[in-house]
PDB file of N, CA and C in Angstrom:
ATOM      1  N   UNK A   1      -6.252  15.643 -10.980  1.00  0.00           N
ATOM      2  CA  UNK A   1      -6.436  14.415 -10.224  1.00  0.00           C
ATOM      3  C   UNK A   1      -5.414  14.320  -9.099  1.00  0.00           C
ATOM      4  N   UNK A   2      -4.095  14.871  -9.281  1.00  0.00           N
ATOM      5  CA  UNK A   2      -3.033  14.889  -8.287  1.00  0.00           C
ATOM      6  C   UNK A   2      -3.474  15.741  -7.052  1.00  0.00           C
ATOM      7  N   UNK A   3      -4.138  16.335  -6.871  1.00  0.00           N
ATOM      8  CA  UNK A   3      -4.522  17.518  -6.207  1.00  0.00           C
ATOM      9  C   UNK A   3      -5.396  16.546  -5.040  1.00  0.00           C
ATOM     10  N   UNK A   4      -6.564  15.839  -5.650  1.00  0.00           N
ATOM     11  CA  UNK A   4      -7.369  14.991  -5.424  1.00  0.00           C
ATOM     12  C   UNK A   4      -6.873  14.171  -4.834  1.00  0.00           C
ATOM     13  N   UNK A   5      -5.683  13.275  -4.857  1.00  0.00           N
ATOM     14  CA  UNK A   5      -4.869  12.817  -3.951  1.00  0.00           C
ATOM     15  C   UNK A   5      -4.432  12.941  -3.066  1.00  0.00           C
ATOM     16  N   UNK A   6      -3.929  14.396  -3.119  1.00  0.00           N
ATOM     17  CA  UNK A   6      -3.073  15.017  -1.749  1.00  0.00           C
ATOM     18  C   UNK A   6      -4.546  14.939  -0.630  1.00  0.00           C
ATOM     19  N   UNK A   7      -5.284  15.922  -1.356  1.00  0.00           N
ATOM     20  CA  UNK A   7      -6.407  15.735  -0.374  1.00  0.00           C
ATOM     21  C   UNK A   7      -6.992  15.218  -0.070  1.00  0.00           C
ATOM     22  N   UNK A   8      -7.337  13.704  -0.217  1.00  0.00           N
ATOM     23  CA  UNK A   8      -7.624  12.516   0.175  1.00  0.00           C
ATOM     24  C   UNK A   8      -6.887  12.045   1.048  1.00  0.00           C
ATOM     25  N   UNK A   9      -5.548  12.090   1.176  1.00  0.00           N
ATOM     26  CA  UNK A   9      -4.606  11.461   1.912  1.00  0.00           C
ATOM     27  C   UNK A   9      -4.702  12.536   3.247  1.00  0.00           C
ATOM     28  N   UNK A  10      -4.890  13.838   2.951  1.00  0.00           N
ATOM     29  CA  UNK A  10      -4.617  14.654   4.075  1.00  0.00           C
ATOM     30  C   UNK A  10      -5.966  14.198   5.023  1.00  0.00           C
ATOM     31  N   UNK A  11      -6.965  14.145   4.368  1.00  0.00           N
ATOM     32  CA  UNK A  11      -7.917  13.827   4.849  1.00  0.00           C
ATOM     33  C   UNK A  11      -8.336  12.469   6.292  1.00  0.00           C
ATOM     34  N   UNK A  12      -7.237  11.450   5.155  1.00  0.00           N
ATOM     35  CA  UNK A  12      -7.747  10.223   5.754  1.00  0.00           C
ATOM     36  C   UNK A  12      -6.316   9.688   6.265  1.00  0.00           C
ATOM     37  N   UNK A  13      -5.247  10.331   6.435  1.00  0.00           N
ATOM     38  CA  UNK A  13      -4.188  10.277   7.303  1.00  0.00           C
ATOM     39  C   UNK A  13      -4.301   9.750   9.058  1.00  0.00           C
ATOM     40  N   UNK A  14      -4.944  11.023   9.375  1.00  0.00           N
ATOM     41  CA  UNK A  14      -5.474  10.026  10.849  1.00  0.00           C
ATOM     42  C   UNK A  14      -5.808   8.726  10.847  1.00  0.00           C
ATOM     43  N   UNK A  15      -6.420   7.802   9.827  1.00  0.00           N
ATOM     44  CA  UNK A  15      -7.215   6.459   9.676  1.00  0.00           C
ATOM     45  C   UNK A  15      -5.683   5.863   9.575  1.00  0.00           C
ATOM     46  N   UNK A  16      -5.046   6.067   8.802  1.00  0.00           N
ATOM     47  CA  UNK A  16      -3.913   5.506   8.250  1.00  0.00           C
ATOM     48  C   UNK A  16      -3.255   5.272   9.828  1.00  0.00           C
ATOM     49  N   UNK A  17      -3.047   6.518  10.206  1.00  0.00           N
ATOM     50  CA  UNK A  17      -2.058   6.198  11.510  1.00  0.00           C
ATOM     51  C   UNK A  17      -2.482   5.177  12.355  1.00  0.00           C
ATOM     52  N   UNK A  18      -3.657   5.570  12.719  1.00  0.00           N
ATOM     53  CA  UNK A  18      -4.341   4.400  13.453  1.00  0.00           C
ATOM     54  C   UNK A  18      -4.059   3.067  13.041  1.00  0.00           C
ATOM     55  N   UNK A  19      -4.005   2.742  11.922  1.00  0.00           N
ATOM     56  CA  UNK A  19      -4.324   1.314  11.335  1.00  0.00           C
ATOM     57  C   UNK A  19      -2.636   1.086  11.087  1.00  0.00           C
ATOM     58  N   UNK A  20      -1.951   2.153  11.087  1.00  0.00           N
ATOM     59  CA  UNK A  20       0.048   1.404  11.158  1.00  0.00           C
ATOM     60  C   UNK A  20       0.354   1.343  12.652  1.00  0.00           C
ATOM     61  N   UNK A  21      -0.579   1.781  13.770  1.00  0.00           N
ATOM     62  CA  UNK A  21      -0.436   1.669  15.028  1.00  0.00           C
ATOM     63  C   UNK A  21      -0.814   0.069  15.607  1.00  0.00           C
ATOM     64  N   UNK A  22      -2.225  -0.029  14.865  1.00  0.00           N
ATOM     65  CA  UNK A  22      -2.243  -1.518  14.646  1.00  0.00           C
ATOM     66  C   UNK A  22      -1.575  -2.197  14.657  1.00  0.00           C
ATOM     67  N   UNK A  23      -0.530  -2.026  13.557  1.00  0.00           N
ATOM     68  CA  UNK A  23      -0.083  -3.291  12.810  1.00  0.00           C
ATOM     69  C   UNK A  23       1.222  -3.198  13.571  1.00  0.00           C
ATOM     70  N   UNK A  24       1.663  -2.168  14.079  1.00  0.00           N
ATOM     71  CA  UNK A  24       2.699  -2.304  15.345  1.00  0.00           C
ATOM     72  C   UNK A  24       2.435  -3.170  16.102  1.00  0.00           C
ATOM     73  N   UNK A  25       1.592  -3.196  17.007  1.00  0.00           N
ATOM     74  CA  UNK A  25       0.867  -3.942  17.889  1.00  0.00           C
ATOM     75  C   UNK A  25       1.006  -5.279  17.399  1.00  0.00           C
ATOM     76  N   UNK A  26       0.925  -5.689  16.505  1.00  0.00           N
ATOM     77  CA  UNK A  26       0.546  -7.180  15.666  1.00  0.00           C
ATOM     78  C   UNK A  26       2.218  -7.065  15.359  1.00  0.00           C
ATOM     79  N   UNK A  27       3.051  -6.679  15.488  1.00  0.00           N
ATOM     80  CA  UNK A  27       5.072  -7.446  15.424  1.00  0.00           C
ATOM     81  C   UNK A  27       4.778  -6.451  13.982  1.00  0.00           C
ATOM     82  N   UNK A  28       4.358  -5.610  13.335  1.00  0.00           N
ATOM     83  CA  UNK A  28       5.003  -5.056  11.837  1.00  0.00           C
ATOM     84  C   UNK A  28       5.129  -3.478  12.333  1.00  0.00           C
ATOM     85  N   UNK A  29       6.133  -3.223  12.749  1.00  0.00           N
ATOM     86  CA  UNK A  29       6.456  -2.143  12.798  1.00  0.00           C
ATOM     87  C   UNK A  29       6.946  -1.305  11.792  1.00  0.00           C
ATOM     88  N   UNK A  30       7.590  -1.869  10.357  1.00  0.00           N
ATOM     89  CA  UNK A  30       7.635  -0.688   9.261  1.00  0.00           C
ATOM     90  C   UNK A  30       7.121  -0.823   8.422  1.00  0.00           C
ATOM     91  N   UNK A  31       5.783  -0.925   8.279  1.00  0.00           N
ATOM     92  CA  UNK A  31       4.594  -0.577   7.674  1.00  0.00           C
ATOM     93  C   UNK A  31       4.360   0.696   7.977  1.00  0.00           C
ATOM     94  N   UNK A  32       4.286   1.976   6.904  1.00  0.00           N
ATOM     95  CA  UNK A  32       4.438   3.708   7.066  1.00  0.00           C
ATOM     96  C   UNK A  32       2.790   3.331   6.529  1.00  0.00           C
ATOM     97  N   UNK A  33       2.562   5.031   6.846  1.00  0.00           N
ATOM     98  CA  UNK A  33       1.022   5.255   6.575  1.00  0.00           C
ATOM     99  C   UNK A  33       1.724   5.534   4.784  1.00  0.00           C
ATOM    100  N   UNK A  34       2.696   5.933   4.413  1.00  0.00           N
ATOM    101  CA  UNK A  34       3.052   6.011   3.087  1.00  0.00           C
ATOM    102  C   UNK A  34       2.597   4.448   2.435  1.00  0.00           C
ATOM    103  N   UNK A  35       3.132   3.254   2.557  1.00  0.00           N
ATOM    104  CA  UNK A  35       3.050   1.885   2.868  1.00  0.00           C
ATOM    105  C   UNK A  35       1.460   2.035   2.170  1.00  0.00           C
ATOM    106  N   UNK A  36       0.701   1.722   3.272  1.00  0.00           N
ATOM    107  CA  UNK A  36      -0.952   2.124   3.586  1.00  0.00           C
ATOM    108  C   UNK A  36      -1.435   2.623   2.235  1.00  0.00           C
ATOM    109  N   UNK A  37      -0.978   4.499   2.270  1.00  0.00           N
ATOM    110  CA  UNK A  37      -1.436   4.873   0.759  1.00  0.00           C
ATOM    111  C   UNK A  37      -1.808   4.012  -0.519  1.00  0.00           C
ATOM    112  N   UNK A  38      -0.089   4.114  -0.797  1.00  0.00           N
ATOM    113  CA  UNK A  38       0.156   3.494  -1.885  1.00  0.00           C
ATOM    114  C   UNK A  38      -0.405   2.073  -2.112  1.00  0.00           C
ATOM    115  N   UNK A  39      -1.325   1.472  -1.163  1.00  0.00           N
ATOM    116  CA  UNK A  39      -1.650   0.330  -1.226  1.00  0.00           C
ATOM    117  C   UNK A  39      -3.199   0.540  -1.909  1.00  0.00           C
ATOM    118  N   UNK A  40      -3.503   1.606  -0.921  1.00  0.00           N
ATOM    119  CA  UNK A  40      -4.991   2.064  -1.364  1.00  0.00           C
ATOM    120  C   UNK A  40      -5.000   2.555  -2.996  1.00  0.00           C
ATOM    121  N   UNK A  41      -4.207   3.442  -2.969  1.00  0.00           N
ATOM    122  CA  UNK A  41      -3.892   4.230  -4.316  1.00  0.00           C
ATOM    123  C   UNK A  41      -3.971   3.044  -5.662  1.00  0.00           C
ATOM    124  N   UNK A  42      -2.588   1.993  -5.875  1.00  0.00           N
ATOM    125  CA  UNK A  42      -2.758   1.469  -6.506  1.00  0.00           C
ATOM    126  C   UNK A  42      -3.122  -0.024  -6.684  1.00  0.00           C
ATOM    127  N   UNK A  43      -3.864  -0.243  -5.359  1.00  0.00           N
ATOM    128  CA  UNK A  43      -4.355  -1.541  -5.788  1.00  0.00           C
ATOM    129  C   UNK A  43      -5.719  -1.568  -4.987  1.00  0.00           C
ATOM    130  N   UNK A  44      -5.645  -1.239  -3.784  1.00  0.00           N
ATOM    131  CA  UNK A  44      -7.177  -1.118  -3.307  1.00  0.00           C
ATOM    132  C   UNK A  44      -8.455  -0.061  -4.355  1.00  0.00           C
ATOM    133  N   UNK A  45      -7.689   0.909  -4.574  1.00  0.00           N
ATOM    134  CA  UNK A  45      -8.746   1.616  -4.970  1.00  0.00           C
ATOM    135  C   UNK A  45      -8.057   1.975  -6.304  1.00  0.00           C
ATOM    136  N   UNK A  46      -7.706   1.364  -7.608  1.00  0.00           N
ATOM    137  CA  UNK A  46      -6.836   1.403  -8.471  1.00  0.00           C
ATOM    138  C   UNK A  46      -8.118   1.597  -9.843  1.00  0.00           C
ATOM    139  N   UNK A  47      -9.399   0.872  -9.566  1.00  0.00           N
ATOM    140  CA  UNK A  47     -10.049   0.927 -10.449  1.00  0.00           C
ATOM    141  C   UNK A  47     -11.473   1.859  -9.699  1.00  0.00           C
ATOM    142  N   UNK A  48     -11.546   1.934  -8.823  1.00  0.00           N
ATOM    143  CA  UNK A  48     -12.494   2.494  -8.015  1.00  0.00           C
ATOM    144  C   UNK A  48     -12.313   3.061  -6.884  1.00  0.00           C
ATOM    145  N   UNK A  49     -12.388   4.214  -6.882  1.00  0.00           N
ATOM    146  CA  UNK A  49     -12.552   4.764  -5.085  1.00  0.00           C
ATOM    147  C   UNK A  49     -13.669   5.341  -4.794  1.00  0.00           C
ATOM    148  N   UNK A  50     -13.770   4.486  -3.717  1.00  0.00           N
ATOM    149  CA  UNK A  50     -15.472   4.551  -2.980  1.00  0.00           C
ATOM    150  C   UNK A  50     -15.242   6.129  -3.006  1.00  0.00           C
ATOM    151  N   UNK A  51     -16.629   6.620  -3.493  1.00  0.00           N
ATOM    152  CA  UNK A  51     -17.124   7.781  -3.382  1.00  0.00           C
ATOM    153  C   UNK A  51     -17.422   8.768  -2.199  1.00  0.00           C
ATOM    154  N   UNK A  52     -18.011   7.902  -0.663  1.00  0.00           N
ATOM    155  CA  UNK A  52     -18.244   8.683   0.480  1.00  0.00           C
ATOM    156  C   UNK A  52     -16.886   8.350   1.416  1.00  0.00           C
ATOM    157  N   UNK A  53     -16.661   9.276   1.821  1.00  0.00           N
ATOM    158  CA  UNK A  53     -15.672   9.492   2.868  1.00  0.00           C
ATOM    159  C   UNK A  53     -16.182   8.135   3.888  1.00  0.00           C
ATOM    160  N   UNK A  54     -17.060   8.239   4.827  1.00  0.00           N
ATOM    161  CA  UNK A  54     -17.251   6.973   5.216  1.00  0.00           C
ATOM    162  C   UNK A  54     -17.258   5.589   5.017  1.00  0.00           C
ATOM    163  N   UNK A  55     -17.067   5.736   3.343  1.00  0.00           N
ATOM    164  CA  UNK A  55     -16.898   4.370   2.749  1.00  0.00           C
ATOM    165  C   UNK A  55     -15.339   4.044   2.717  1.00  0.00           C
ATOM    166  N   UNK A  56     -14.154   5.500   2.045  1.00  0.00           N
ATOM    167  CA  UNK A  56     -12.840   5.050   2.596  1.00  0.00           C
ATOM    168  C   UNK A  56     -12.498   4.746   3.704  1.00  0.00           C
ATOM    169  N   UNK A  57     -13.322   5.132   5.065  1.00  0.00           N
ATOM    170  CA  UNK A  57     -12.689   4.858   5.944  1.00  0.00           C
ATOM    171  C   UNK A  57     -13.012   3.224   6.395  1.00  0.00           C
ATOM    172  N   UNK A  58     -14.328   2.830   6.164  1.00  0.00           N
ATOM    173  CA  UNK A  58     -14.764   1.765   6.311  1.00  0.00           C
ATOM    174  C   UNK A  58     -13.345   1.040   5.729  1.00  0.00           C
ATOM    175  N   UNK A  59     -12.959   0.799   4.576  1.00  0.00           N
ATOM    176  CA  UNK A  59     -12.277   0.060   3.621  1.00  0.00           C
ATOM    177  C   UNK A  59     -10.487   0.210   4.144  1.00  0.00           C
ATOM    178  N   UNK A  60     -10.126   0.710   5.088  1.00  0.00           N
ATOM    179  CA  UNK A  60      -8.872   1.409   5.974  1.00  0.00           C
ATOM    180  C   UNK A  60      -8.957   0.705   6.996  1.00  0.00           C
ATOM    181  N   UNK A  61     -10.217   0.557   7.981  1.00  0.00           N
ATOM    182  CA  UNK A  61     -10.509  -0.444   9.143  1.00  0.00           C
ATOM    183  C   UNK A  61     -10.340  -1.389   8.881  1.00  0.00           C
ATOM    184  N   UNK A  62     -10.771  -2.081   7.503  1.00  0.00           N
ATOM    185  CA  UNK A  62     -10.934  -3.609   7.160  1.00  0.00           C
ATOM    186  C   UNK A  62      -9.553  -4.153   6.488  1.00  0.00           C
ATOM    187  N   UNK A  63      -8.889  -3.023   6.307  1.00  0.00           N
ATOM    188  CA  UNK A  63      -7.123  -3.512   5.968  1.00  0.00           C
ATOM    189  C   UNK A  63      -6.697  -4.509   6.707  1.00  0.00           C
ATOM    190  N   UNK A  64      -6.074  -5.741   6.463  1.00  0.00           N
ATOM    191  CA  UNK A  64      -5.193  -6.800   7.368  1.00  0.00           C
ATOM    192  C   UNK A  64      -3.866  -6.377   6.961  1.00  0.00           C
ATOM    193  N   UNK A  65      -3.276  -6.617   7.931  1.00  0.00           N
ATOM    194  CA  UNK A  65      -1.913  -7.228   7.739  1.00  0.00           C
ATOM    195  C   UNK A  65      -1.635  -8.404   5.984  1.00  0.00           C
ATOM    196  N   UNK A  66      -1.997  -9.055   6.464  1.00  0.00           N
ATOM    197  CA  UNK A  66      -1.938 -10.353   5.070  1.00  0.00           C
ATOM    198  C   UNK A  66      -2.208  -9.550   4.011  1.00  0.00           C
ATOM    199  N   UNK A  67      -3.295  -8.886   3.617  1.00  0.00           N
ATOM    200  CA  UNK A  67      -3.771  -7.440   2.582  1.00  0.00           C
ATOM    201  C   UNK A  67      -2.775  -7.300   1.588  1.00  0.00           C
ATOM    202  N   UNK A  68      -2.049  -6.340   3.027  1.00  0.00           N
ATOM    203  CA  UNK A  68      -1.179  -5.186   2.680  1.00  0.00           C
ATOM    204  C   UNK A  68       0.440  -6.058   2.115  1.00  0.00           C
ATOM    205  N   UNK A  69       0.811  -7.307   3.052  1.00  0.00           N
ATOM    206  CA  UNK A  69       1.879  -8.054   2.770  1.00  0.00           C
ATOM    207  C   UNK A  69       1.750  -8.536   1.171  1.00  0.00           C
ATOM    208  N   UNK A  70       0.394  -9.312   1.319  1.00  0.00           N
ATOM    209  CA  UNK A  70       0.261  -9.710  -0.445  1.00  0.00           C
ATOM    210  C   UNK A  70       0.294  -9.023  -1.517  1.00  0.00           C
ATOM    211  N   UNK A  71      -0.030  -7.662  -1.002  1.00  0.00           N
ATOM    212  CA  UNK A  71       0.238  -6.580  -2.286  1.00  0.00           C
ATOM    213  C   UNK A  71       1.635  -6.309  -2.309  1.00  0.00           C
ATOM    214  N   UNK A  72       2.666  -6.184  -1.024  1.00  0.00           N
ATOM    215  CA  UNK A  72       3.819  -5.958  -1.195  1.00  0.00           C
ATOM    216  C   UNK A  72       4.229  -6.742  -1.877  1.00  0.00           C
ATOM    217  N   UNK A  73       4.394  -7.966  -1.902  1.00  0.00           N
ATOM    218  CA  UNK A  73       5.085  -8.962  -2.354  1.00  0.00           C
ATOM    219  C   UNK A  73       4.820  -9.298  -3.821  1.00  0.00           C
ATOM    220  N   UNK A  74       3.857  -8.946  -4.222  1.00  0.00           N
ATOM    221  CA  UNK A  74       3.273  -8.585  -5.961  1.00  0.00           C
ATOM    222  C   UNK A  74       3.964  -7.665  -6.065  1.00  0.00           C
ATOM    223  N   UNK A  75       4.081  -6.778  -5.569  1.00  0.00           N
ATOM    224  CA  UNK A  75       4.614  -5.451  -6.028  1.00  0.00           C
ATOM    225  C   UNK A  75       6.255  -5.342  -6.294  1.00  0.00           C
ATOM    226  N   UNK A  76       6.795  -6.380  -5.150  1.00  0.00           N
ATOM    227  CA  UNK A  76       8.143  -6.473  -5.753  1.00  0.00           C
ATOM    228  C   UNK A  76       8.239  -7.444  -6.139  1.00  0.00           C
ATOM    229  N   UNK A  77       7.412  -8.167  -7.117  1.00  0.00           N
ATOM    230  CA  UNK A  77       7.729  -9.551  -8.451  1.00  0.00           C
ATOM    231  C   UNK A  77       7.478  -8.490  -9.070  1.00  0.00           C
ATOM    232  N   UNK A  78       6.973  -7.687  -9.434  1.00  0.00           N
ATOM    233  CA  UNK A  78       6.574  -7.152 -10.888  1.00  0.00           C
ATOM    234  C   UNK A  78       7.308  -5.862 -10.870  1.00  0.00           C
ATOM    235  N   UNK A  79       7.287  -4.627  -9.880  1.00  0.00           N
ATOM    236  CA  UNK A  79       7.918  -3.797 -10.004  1.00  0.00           C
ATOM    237  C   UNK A  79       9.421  -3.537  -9.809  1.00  0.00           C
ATOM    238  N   UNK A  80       9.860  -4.584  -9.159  1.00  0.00           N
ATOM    239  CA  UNK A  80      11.237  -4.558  -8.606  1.00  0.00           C
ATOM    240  C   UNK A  80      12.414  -5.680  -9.757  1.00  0.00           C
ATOM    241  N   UNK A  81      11.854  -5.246 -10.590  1.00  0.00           N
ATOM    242  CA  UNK A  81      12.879  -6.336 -11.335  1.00  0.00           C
ATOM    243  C   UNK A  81      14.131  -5.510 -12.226  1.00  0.00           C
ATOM    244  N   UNK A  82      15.409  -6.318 -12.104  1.00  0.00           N
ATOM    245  CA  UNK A  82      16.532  -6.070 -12.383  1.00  0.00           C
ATOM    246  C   UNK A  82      16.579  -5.796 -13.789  1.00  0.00           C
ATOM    247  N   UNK A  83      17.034  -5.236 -14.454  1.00  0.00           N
ATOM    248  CA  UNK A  83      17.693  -5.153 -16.394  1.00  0.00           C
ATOM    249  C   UNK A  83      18.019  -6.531 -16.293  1.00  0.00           C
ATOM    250  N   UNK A  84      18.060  -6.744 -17.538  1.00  0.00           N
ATOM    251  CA  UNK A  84      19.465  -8.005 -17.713  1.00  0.00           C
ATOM    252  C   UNK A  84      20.496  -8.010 -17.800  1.00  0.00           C
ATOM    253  N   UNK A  85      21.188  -6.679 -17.766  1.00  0.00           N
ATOM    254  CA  UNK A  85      22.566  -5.597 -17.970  1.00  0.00           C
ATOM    255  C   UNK A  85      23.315  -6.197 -16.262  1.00  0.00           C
ATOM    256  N   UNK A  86      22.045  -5.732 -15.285  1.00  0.00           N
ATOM    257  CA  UNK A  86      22.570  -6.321 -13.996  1.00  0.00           C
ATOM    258  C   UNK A  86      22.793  -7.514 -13.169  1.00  0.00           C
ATOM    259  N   UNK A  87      22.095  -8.563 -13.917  1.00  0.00           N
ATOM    260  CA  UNK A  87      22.062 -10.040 -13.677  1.00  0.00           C
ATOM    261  C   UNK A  87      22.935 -10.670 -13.881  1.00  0.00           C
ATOM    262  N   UNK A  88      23.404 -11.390 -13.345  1.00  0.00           N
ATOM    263  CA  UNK A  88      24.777 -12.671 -13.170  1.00  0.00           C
ATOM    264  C   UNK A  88      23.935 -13.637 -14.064  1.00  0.00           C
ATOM    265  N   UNK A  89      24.096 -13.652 -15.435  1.00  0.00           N
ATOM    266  CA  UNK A  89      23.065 -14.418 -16.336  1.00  0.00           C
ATOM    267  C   UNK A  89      24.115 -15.887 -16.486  1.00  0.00           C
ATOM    268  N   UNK A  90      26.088 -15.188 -16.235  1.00  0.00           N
ATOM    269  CA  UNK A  90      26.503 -16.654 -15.890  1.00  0.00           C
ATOM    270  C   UNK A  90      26.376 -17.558 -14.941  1.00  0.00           C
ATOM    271  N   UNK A  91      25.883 -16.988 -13.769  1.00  0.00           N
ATOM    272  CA  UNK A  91      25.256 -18.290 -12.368  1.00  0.00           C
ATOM    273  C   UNK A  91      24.325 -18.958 -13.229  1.00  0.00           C
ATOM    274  N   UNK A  92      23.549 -18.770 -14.071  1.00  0.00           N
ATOM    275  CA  UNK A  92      22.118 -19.649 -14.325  1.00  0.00           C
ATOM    276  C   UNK A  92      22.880 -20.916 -15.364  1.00  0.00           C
ATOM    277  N   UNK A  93      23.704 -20.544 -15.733  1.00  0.00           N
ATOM    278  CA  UNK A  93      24.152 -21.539 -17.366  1.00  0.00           C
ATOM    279  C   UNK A  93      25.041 -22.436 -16.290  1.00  0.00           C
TER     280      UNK A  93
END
Protein backbone atom coordinates (compact mmCIF):
# COMPACT_ATOMS: atom_id res chain seq x y z
CA UNK A 1 0.00 0.00 0.00
CA UNK A 2 3.08 2.35 0.74
CA UNK A 3 4.25 2.00 -2.72
CA UNK A 4 0.66 3.05 -3.81
CA UNK A 5 1.20 6.20 -2.11
CA UNK A 6 4.40 7.27 -3.36
CA UNK A 7 2.82 6.82 -6.65
CA UNK A 8 -0.14 8.61 -6.24
CA UNK A 9 1.58 11.53 -4.90
CA UNK A 10 4.18 11.42 -7.75
CA UNK A 11 1.45 11.37 -9.92
CA UNK A 12 -0.73 14.11 -8.66
CA UNK A 13 2.10 16.44 -7.39
CA UNK A 14 1.70 18.87 -10.26
CA UNK A 15 -2.19 19.36 -8.96
CA UNK A 16 -0.81 19.89 -5.54
CA UNK A 17 1.59 22.62 -6.70
CA UNK A 18 -0.87 24.34 -8.49
CA UNK A 19 -3.38 24.43 -5.72
CA UNK A 20 -0.29 25.69 -2.89
CA UNK A 21 0.29 28.35 -5.69
CA UNK A 22 -3.24 29.22 -5.10
CA UNK A 23 -3.30 29.50 -1.76
CA UNK A 24 -0.18 31.82 -2.03
CA UNK A 25 -2.10 34.06 -3.98
CA UNK A 26 -4.98 34.04 -1.28
CA UNK A 27 -2.04 35.50 1.85
CA UNK A 28 -1.13 31.42 2.88
CA UNK A 29 2.07 31.03 1.83
CA UNK A 30 3.22 27.91 4.06
CA UNK A 31 0.86 25.63 3.06
CA UNK A 32 3.58 22.74 1.31
CA UNK A 33 2.15 20.38 -1.27
CA UNK A 34 3.43 17.97 1.79
CA UNK A 35 0.55 20.08 3.88
CA UNK A 36 -1.95 19.17 0.79
CA UNK A 37 -0.95 15.33 0.92
CA UNK A 38 -1.29 14.59 4.21
CA UNK A 39 -4.60 16.24 4.15
CA UNK A 40 -5.78 14.07 1.31
CA UNK A 41 -4.08 10.98 2.79
CA UNK A 42 -5.61 11.21 6.16
CA UNK A 43 -8.66 12.89 6.13
CA UNK A 44 -9.87 13.62 2.62
CA UNK A 45 -9.41 10.32 1.36
CA UNK A 46 -8.89 8.39 4.82
CA UNK A 47 -11.85 6.07 4.23
CA UNK A 48 -12.01 6.26 0.45
CA UNK A 49 -9.93 7.23 -2.46
CA UNK A 50 -11.72 7.99 -5.50
CA UNK A 51 -10.73 5.35 -7.82
CA UNK A 52 -10.16 7.44 -11.33
CA UNK A 53 -7.34 9.68 -11.55
CA UNK A 54 -9.73 12.34 -12.80
CA UNK A 55 -11.74 12.00 -9.83
CA UNK A 56 -8.46 12.86 -7.50
CA UNK A 57 -7.84 15.58 -9.37
CA UNK A 58 -11.35 16.87 -9.44
CA UNK A 59 -11.30 16.58 -5.41
CA UNK A 60 -7.53 18.77 -5.34
CA UNK A 61 -9.35 21.67 -7.45
CA UNK A 62 -12.20 21.76 -5.00
CA UNK A 63 -9.69 22.06 -1.91
CA UNK A 64 -10.33 25.58 0.00
CA UNK A 65 -8.26 27.19 2.05
CA UNK A 66 -10.94 26.86 5.15
CA UNK A 67 -10.70 22.74 4.15
CA UNK A 68 -7.31 22.43 4.66
CA UNK A 69 -7.12 25.10 7.89
CA UNK A 70 -10.01 23.01 9.63
CA UNK A 71 -8.23 19.87 9.26
CA UNK A 72 -5.09 21.55 10.56
CA UNK A 73 -6.49 22.74 13.49
CA UNK A 74 -8.19 19.17 14.39
CA UNK A 75 -5.11 17.83 13.79
CA UNK A 76 -3.29 19.78 16.34
CA UNK A 77 -6.21 19.27 19.19
CA UNK A 78 -5.84 15.70 18.82
CA UNK A 79 -2.42 14.97 17.54
CA UNK A 80 -0.35 17.56 19.14
CA UNK A 81 -0.95 17.00 22.70
CA UNK A 82 1.59 17.26 25.52
CA UNK A 83 2.27 14.07 28.29
CA UNK A 84 1.29 15.22 31.57
CA UNK A 85 5.07 14.72 32.54
CA UNK A 86 5.34 18.16 30.45
CA UNK A 87 2.49 20.29 31.69
CA UNK A 88 2.68 23.03 34.34
CA UNK A 89 -0.33 21.00 36.02
CA UNK A 90 0.63 23.72 38.98
CA UNK A 91 -0.69 26.90 36.80
CA UNK A 92 -4.20 25.11 36.66
CA UNK A 93 -4.66 24.50 40.71
Amino acid sequence: MESRQILSYERIEPWLTLKVKEFTKEGYPTITEDDLWRFLVSFSWKRTTPEHYYQQIKQIVRITVNDYLDFASLEAQVYQVESLSEMDLEGLL
